[in-house]
N, C-alpha and C. Protein backbone atom coordinates (compact mmCIF):
# COMPACT_ATOMS: atom_id res chain seq x y z
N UNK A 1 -7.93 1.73 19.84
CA UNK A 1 -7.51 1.80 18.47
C UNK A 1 -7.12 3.25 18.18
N UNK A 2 -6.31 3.45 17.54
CA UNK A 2 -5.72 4.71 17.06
C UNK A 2 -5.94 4.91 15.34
N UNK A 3 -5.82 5.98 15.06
CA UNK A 3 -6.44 6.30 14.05
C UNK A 3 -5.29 7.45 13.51
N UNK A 4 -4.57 7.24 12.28
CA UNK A 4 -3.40 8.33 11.91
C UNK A 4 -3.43 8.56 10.99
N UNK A 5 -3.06 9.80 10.37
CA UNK A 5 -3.34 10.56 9.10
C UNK A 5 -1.40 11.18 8.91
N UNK A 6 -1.45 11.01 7.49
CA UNK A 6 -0.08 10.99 6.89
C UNK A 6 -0.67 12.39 6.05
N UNK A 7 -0.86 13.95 6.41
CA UNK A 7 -1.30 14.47 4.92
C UNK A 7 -0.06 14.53 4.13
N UNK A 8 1.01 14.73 4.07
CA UNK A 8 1.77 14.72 2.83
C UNK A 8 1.87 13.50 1.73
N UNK A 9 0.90 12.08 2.32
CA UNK A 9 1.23 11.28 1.52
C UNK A 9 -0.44 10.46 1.52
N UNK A 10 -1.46 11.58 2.30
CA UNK A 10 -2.94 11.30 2.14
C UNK A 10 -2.61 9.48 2.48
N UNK A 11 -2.05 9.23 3.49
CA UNK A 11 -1.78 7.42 4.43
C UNK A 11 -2.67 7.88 5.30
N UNK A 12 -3.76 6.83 5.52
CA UNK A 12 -4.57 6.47 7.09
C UNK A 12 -3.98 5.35 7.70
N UNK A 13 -3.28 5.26 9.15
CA UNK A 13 -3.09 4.19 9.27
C UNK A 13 -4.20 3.93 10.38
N UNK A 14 -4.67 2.50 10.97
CA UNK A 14 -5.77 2.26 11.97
C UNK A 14 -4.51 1.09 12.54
N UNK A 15 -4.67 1.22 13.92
CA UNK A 15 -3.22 0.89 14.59
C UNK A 15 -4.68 0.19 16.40
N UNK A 16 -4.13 -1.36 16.03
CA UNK A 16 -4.19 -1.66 17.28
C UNK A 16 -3.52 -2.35 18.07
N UNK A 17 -3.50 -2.94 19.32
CA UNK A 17 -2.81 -2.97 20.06
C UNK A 17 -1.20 -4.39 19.38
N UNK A 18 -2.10 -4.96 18.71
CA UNK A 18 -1.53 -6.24 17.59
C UNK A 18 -1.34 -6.08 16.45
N UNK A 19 -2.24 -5.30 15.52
CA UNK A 19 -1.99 -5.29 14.14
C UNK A 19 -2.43 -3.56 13.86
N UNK A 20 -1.68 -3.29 12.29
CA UNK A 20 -2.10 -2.24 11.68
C UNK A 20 -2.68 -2.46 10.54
N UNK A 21 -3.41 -1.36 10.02
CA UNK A 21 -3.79 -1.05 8.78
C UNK A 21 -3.77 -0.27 7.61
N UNK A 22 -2.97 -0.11 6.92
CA UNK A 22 -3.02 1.02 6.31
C UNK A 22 -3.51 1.00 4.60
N UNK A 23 -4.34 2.63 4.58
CA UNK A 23 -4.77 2.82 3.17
C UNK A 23 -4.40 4.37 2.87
N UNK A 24 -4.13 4.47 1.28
CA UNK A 24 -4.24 5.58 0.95
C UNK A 24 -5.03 6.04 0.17
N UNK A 25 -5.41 7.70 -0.20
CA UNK A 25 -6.27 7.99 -0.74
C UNK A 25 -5.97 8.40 -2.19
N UNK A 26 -6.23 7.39 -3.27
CA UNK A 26 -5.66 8.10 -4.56
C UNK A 26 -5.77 9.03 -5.28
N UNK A 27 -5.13 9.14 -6.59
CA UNK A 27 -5.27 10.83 -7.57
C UNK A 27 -7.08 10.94 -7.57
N UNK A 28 -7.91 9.73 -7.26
CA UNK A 28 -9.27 10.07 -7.94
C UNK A 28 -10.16 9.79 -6.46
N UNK A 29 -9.61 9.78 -5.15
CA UNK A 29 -9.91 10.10 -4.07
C UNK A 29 -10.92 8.40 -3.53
N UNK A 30 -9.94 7.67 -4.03
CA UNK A 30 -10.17 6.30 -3.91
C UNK A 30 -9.46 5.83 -2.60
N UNK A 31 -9.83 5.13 -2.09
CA UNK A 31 -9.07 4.77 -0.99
C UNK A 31 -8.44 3.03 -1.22
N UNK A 32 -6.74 3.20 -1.53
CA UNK A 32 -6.04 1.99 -1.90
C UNK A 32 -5.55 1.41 -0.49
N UNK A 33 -5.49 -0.01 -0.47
CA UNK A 33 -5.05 -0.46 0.08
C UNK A 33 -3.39 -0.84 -0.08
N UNK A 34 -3.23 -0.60 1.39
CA UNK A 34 -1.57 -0.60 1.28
C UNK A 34 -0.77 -1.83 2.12
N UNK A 35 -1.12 -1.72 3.76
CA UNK A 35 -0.91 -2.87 4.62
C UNK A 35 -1.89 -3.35 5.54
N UNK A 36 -2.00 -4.90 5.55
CA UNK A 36 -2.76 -4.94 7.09
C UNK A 36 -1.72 -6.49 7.39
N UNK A 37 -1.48 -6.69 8.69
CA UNK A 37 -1.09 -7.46 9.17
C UNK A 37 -0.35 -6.90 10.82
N UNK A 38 0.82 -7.87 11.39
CA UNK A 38 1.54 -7.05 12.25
C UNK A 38 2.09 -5.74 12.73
N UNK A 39 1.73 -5.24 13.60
CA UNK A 39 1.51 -3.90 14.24
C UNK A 39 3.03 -3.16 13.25
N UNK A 40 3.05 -2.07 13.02
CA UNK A 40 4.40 -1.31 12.44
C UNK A 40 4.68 -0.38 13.55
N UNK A 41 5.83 0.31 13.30
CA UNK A 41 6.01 1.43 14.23
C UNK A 41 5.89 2.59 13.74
N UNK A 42 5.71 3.18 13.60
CA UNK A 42 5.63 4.76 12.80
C UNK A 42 6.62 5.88 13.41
């Protein structure tokens, strides 16, 4: 599993071999959900 950090846009993505995940961290340091399903490419 891979693990990726976006800082200009505070994105975590969690990336495995099938699917991704991604969340971001909001104005109040919340962590939103953004995608999970089929792997993306970055």
């Amino acid at each position: 599993m891979a693990i990726i950090y976006e800082e200009s846009g505070r994105v975590f993505t969690l990336q495995t071999s099938t699917s991704s995940y991604q969340m971001k961290a909001g104005e109040h340091d919340v962590l939103l959900h953004l995608y999970y399903g089929e792997k993306i490419e970055l």
